[in-house]
Protein backbone atom coordinates (compact mmCIF):
# COMPACT_ATOMS: atom_id res chain seq x y z
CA UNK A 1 -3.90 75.77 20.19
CA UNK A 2 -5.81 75.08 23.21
CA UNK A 3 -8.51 72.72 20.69
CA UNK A 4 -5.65 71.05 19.24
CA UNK A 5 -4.57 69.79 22.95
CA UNK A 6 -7.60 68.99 24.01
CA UNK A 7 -7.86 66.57 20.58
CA UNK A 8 -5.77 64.54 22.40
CA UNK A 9 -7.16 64.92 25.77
CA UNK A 10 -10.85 63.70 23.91
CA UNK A 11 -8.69 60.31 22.59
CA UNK A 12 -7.36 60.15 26.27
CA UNK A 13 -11.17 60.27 27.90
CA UNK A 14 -11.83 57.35 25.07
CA UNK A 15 -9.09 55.12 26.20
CA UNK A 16 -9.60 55.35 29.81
CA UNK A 17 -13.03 54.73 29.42
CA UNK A 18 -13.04 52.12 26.85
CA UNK A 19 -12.89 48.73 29.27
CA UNK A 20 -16.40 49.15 30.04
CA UNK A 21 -17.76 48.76 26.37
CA UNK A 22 -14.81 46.05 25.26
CA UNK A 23 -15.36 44.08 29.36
CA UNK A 24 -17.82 41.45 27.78
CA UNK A 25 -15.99 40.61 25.04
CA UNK A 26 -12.57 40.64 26.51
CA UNK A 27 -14.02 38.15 29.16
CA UNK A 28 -14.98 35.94 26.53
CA UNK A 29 -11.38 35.95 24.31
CA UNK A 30 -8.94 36.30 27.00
CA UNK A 31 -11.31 34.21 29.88
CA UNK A 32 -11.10 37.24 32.19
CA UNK A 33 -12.52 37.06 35.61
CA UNK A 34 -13.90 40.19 37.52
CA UNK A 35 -10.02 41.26 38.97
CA UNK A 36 -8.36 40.79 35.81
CA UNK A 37 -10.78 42.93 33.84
CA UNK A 38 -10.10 45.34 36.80
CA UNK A 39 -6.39 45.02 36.36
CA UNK A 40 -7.08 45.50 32.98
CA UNK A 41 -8.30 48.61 33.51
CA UNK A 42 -6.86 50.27 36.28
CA UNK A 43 -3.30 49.55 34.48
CA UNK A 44 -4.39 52.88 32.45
CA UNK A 45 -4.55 54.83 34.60
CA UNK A 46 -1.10 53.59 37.16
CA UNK A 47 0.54 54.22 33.98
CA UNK A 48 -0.79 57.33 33.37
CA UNK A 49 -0.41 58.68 36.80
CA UNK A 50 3.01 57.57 37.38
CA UNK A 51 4.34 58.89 34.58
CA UNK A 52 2.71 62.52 35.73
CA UNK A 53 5.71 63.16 37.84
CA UNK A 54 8.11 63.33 34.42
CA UNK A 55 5.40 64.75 32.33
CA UNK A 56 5.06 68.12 34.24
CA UNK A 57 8.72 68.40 34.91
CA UNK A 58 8.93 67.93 31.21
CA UNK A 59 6.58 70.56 30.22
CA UNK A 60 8.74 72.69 32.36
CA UNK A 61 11.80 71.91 30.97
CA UNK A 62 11.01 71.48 27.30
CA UNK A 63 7.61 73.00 26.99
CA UNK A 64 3.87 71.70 26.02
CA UNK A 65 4.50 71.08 22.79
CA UNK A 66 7.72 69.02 22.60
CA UNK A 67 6.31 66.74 25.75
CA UNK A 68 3.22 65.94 23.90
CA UNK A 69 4.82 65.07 20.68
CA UNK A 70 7.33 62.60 22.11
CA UNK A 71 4.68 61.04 24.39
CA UNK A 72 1.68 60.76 21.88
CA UNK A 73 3.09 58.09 20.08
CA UNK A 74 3.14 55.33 22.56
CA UNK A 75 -0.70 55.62 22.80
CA UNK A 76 -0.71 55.24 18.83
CA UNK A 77 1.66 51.94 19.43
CA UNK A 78 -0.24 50.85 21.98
CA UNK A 79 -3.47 50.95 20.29
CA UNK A 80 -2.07 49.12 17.59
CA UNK A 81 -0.86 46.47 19.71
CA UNK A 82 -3.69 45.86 21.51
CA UNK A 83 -5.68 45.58 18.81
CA UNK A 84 -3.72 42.92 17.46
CA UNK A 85 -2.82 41.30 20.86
CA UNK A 86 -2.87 37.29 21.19
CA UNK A 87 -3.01 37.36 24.97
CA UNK A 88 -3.90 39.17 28.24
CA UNK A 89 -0.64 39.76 28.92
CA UNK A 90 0.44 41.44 25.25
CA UNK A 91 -3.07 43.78 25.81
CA UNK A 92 -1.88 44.43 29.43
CA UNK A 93 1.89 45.89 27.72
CA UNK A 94 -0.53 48.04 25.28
CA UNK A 95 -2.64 49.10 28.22
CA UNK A 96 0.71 50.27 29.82
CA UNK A 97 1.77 52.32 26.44
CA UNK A 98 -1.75 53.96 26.10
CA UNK A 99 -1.20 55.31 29.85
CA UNK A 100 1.95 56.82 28.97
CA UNK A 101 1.12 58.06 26.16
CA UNK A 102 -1.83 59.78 27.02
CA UNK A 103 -0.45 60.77 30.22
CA UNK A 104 0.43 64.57 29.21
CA UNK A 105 -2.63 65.24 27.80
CA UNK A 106 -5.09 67.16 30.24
CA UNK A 107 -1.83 68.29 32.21
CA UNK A 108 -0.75 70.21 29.33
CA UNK A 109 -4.54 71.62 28.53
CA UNK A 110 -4.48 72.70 32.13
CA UNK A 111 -1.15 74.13 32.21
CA UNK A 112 -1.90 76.03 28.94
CA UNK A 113 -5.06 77.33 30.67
CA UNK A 114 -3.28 78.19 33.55
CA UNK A 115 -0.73 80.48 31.92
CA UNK A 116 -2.42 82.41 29.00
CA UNK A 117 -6.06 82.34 30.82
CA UNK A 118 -6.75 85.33 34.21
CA UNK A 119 -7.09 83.65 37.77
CA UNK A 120 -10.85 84.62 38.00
CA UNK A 121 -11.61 82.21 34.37
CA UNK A 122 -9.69 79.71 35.70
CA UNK A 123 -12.51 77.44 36.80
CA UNK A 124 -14.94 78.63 34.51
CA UNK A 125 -11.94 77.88 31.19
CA UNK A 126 -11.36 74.48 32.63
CA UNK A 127 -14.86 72.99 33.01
CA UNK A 128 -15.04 74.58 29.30
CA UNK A 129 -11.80 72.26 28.42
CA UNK A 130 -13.30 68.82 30.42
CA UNK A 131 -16.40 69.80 28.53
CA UNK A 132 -14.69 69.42 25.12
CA UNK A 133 -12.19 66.50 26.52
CA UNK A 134 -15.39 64.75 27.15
CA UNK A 135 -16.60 64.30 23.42
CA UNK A 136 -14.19 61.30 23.58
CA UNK A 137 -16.80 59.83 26.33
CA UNK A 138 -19.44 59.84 23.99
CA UNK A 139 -17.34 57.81 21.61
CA UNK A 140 -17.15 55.30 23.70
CA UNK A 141 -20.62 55.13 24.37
CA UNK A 142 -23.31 53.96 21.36
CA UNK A 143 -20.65 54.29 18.50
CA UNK A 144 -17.90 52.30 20.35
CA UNK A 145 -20.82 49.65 21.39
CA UNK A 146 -21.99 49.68 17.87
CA UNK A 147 -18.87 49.00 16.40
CA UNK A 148 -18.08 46.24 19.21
CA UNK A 149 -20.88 44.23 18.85
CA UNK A 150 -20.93 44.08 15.03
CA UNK A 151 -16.75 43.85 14.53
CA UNK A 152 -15.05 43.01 17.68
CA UNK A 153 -13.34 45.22 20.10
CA UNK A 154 -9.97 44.77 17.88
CA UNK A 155 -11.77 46.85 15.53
CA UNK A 156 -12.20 49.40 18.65
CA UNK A 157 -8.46 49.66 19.17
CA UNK A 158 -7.91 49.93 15.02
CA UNK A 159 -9.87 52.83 15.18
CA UNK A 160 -8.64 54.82 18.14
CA UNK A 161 -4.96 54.39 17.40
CA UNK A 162 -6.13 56.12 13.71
CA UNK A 163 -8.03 59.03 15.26
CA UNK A 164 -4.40 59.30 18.04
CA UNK A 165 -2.41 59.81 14.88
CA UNK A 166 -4.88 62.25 13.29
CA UNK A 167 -4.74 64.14 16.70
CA UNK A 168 -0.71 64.13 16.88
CA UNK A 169 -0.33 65.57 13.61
CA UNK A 170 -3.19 68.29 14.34
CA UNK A 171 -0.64 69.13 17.16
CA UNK A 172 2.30 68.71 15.13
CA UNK A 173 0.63 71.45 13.01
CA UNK A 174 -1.31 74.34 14.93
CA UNK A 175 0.75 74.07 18.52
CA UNK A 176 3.66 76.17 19.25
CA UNK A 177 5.03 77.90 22.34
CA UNK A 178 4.08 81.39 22.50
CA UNK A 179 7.52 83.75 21.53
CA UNK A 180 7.29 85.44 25.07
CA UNK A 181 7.36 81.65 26.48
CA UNK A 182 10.43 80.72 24.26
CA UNK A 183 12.48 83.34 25.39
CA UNK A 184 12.05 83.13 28.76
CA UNK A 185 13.19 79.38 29.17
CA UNK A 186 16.95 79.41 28.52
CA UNK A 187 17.16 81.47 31.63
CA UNK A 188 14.72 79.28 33.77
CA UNK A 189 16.00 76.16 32.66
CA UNK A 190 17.07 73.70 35.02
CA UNK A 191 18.13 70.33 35.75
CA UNK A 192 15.79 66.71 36.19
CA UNK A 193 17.40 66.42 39.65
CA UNK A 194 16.21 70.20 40.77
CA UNK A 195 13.12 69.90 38.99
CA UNK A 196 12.14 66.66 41.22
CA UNK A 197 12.89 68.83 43.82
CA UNK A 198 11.00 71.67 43.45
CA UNK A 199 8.23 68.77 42.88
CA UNK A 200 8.92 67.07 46.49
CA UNK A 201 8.70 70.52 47.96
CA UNK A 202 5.25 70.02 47.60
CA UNK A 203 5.03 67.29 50.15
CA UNK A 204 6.73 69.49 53.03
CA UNK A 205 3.08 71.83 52.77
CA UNK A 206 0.68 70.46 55.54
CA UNK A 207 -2.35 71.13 52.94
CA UNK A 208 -0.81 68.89 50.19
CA UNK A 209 -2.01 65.88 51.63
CA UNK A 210 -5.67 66.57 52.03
CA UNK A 211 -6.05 67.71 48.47
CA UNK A 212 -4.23 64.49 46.83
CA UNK A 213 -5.95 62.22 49.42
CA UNK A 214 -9.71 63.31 47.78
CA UNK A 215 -7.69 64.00 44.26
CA UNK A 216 -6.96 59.72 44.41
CA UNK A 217 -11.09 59.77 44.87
CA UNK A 218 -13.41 61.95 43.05
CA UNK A 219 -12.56 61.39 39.92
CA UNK A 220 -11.65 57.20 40.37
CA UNK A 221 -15.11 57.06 41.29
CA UNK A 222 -16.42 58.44 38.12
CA UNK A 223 -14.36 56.83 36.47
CA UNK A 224 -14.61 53.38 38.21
CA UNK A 225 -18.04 53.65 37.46
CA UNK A 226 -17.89 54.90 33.64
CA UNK A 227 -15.02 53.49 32.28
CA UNK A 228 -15.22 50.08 33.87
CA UNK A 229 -18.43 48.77 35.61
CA UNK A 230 -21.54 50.63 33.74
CA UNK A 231 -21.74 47.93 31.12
CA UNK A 232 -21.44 44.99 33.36
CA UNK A 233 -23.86 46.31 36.07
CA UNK A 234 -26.22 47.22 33.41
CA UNK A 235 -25.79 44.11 31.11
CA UNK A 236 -25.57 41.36 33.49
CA UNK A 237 -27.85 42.84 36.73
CA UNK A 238 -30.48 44.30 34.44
CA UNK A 239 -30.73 42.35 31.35
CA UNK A 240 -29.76 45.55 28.91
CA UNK A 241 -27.96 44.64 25.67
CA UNK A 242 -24.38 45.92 24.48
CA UNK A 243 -25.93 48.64 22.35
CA UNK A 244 -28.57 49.55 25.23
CA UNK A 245 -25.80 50.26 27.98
CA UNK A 246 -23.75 51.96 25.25
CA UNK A 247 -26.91 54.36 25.04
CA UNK A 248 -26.69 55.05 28.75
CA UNK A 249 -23.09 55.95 28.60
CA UNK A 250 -24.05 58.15 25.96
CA UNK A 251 -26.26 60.46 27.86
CA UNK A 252 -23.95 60.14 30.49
CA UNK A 253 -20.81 61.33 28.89
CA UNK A 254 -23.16 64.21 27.01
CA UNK A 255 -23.93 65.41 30.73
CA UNK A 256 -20.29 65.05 31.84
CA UNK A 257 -19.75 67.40 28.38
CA UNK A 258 -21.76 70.17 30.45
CA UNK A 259 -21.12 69.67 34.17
CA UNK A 260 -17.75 71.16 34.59
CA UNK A 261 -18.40 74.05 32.69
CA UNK A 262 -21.56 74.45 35.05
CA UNK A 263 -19.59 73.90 38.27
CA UNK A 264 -16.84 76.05 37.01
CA UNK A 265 -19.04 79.35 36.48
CA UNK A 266 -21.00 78.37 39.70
CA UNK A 267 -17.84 78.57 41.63
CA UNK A 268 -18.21 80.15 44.92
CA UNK A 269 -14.41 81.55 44.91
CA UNK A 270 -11.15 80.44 47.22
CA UNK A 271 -13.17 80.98 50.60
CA UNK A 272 -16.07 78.58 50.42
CA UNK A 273 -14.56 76.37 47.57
CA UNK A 274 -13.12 73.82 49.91
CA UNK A 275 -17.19 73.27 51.59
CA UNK A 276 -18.37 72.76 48.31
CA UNK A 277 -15.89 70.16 47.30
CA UNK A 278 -16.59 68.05 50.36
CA UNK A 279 -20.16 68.51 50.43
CA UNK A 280 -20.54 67.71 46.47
CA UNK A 281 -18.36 64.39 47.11
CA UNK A 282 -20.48 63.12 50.41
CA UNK A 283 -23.63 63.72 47.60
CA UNK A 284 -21.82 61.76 44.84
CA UNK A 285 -21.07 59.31 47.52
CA UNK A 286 -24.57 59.07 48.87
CA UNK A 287 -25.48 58.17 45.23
CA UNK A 288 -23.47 55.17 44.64
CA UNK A 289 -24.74 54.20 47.93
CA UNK A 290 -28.34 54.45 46.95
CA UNK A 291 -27.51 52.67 43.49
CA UNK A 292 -26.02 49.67 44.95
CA UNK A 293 -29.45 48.91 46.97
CA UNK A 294 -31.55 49.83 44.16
CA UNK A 295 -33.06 46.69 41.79
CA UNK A 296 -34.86 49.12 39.51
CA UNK A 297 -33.26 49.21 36.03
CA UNK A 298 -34.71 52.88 35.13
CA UNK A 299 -34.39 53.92 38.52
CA UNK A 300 -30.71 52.73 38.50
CA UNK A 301 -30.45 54.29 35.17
CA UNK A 302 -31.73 58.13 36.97
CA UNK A 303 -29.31 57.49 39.72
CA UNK A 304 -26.31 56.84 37.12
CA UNK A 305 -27.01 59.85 35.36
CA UNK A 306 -27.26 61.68 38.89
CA UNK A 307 -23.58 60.90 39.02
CA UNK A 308 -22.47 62.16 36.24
CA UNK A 309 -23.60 65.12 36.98
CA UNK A 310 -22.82 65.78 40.12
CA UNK A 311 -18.96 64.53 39.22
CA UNK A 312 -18.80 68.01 37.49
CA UNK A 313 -17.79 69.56 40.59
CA UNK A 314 -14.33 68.17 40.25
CA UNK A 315 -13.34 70.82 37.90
CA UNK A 316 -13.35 72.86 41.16
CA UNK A 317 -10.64 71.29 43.12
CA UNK A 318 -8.19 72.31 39.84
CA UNK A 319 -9.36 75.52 40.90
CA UNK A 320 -8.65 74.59 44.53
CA UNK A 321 -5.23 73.27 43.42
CA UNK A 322 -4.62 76.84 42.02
CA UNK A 323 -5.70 78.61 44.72
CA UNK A 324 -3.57 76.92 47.48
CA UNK A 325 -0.17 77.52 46.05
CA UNK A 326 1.72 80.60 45.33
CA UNK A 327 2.31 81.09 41.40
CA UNK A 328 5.69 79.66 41.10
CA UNK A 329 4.34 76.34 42.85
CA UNK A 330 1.07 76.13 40.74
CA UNK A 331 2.52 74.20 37.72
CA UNK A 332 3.71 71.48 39.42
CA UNK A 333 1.06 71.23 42.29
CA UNK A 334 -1.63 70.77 39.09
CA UNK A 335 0.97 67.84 38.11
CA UNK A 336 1.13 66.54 41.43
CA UNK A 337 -2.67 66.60 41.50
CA UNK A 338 -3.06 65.18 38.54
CA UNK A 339 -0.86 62.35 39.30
CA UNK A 340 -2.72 61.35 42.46
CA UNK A 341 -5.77 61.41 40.28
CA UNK A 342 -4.96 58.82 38.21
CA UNK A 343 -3.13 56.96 40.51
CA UNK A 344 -6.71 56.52 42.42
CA UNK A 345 -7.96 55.96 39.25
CA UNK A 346 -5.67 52.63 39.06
CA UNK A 347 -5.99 51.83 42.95
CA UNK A 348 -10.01 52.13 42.59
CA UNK A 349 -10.66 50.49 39.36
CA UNK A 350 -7.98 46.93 40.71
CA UNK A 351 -9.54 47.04 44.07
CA UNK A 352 -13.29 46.99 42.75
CA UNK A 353 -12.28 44.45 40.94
CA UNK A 354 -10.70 42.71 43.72
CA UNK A 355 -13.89 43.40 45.64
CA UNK A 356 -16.12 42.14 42.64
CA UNK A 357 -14.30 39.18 42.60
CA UNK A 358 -14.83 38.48 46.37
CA UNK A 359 -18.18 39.14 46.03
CA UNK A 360 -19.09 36.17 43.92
CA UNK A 361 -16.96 33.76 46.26
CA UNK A 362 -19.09 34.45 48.73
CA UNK A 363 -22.12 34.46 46.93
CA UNK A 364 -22.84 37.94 46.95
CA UNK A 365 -24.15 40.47 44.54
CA UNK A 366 -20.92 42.09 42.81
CA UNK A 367 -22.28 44.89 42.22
CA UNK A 368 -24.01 45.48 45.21
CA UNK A 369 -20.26 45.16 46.83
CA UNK A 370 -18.43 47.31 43.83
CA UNK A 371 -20.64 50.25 44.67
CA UNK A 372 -20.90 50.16 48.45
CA UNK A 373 -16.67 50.00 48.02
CA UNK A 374 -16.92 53.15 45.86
CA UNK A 375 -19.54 54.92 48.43
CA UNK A 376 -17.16 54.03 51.12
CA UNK A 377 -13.65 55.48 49.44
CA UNK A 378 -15.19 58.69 49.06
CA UNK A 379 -16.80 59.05 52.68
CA UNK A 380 -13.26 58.47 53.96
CA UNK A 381 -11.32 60.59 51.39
CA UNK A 382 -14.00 63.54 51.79
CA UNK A 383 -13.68 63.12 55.89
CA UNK A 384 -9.75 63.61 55.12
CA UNK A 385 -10.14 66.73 52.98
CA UNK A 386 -12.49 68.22 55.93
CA UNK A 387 -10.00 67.33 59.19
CA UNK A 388 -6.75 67.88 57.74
CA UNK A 389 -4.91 71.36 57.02
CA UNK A 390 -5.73 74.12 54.47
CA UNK A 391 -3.76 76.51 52.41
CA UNK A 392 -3.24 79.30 54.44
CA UNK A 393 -3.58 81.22 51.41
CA UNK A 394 -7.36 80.04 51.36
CA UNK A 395 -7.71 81.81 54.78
CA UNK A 396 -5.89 84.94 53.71
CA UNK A 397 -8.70 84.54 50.57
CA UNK A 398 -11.70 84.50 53.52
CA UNK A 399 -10.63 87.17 55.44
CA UNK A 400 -10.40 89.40 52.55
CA UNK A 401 -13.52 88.67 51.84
């Protein structure tokens, strides 16, 4: 069961990460400049993180299997009708389906994880799962920029919404809720307006706010980087062709296949979890830093690569997220979390692309400016994680230990 989910989560790494294969030739067709491709792409993942909120209450309510069923389909639609879209604005609506659509996907993988998996695999499970979810990187790498530059990125679309339908009816077949499950959720069941506020409950803890403030961070940088500018820097700053960047995301998504699992069985447990996750984000940060004053191609290329895997240690702020709550909280803190995620995802892909496109009215390197942005949003976010309040669950956690 847990494979079948993370089918769709795969399709869900593809789509979010897709912009930075299809950028060139969208700016050609549609006569994009730097902020719309940005808009483009951040409109993934708004969508996707706003519709978090209803996804995990859903799951709740209804279970993983219904939620995923009824949301999948949008991302098929919206595949379709990008692929076939005559404007910005009619890819911008399929944009906005995909994010829906996709939006259950990890949440439910982690949930699952969460409930039939011990405490002490938690971490170690879930960089397993972002392992596997991260196959649908590597699609979008060479084979995506193969089939771009030889068919179009319509073709691109065509295919994913195909391999989203395959992956619904994989689910459709092999996923059910565990009997045990079933049973218990007549007697649980509640209603939307409860269920929203268990969820804003959340938001009265002191430590909530330093975990989504990095959550809207870590992984928008990755992303930011992956799923939007890696082509363009790589194309247009170092002279590489479609296929050649392509290759580059390729051995960056196959490091990103092995990172979290790494990160996850290196994890030093609740006490000195937090002092990882800060320290691993000021290193990621460093990185971007050092890339966006750095004119050597392969030397940019190391650096690039560094990132990737480094950006494994975010499998260990799920872990954080589980360790900071008490059990009937977790479910909906790893929704909240997720939902900041990918609501930085949105805010850090449209403002690079706001900065990009500042950059070049002033006559300054884009790139330079895109990465220094990046550097700069997780300095700030990891400086918030450090000052503000933790779990006081964490410090039970140290002085058992």
């Amino acid at each position: 069961m847990l494979l079948s989910l993370l089918s769709a989560f795969a399709l869900s790494q593809a789509f979010r990460s897709i912009a930075s294969v299809m950028a060139t030739g969208l700016e050609q067709d549609f006569s994009l400049n730097a902020q719309s491709l940005g808009a483009f792409a951040g409109l993934f993942g708004l969508s996707f993180g706003v519709a978090q909120l209803l996804m995990g209450i859903g799951m709740d309510l209804y279970g993983l299997r219904r939620t995923v069923l009824y949301a999948f389909p949008l991302a098929i639609g919206g595949a379709i009708l990008s692929a076939a879209a005559p404007s910005y604005g009619w890819l911008m609506l399929g944009q906005l389906l995909i994010g829906v659509g996709c939006s259950p996907a990890f949440l439910a993988c982690t949930v699952f994880i969460s409930r039939h998996f011990p405490l002490d695999r938690f971490a170690f499970i879930s960089g397993i799962g972002m392992g596997v979810g991260g196959l649908g990187l590597l699609f979008t790498g060479t084979p995506m920029a193969w089939m771009v530059q030889h068919w179009g990125w319509r073709s691109g679309f065509a295919l994913m919404a195909v391999m989203a339908l395959l992956s619904w009816l994989l689910i459709l077949w092999r996923v059910h809720e565990p009997a045990s499950e079933q049973a218990q959720q007549p007697a649980r069941r509640e209603s939307w307006s409860q269920a929203i506020g268990r969820m804003l409950e959340l938001f009265t803890l002191p430590h909530t706010f330093g975990i989504i403030i990095l959550a809207m961070a870590c992984y928008a940088s990755f992303l930011a980087l992956r799923g939007l500018w890696l082509g363009p820097l790589l194309i247009h700053r170092h002279g590489f062709s479609l296929v050649e960047s392509g290759n580059v995301a390729l051995v960056m998504s196959l490091i990103s296949l092995f990172s979290p699992a790494l990160f996850g069985r290196m994890d030093p447990g609740p006490a000195r979890r937090r002092r990882w996750i800060m320290n691993y984000s000021l290193l990621v940060g460093g990185l971007f830093l050092a890339t966006a004053f750095l004119s050597h191609a392969w030397a940019t290329v190391v650096l690039l690569l560094a990132i990737g895997l480094f950006s494994g240690y975010g499998v260990l702020q799920y872990a954080d997220v589980r360790s900071s709550y008490s059990p009937e909280l977790t479910g909906r803190a790893l929704s909240l979390f997720t939902m900041a995620m990918f609501l930085g995802v949105a805010m850090v892909q449209w403002f690079t692309g706001w900065v990009a496109a500042w950059a070049q009215t002033w006559g300054i390197d884009p790139y330079r400016a895109v990465l220094v942005a990046i550097a700069a949003t997780l300095f700030a976010a990891s400086m918030a994680f450090r000052l503000l309040p933790a779990s006081p669950l964490l410090h039970q956690a140290s002085n058992n230990s």
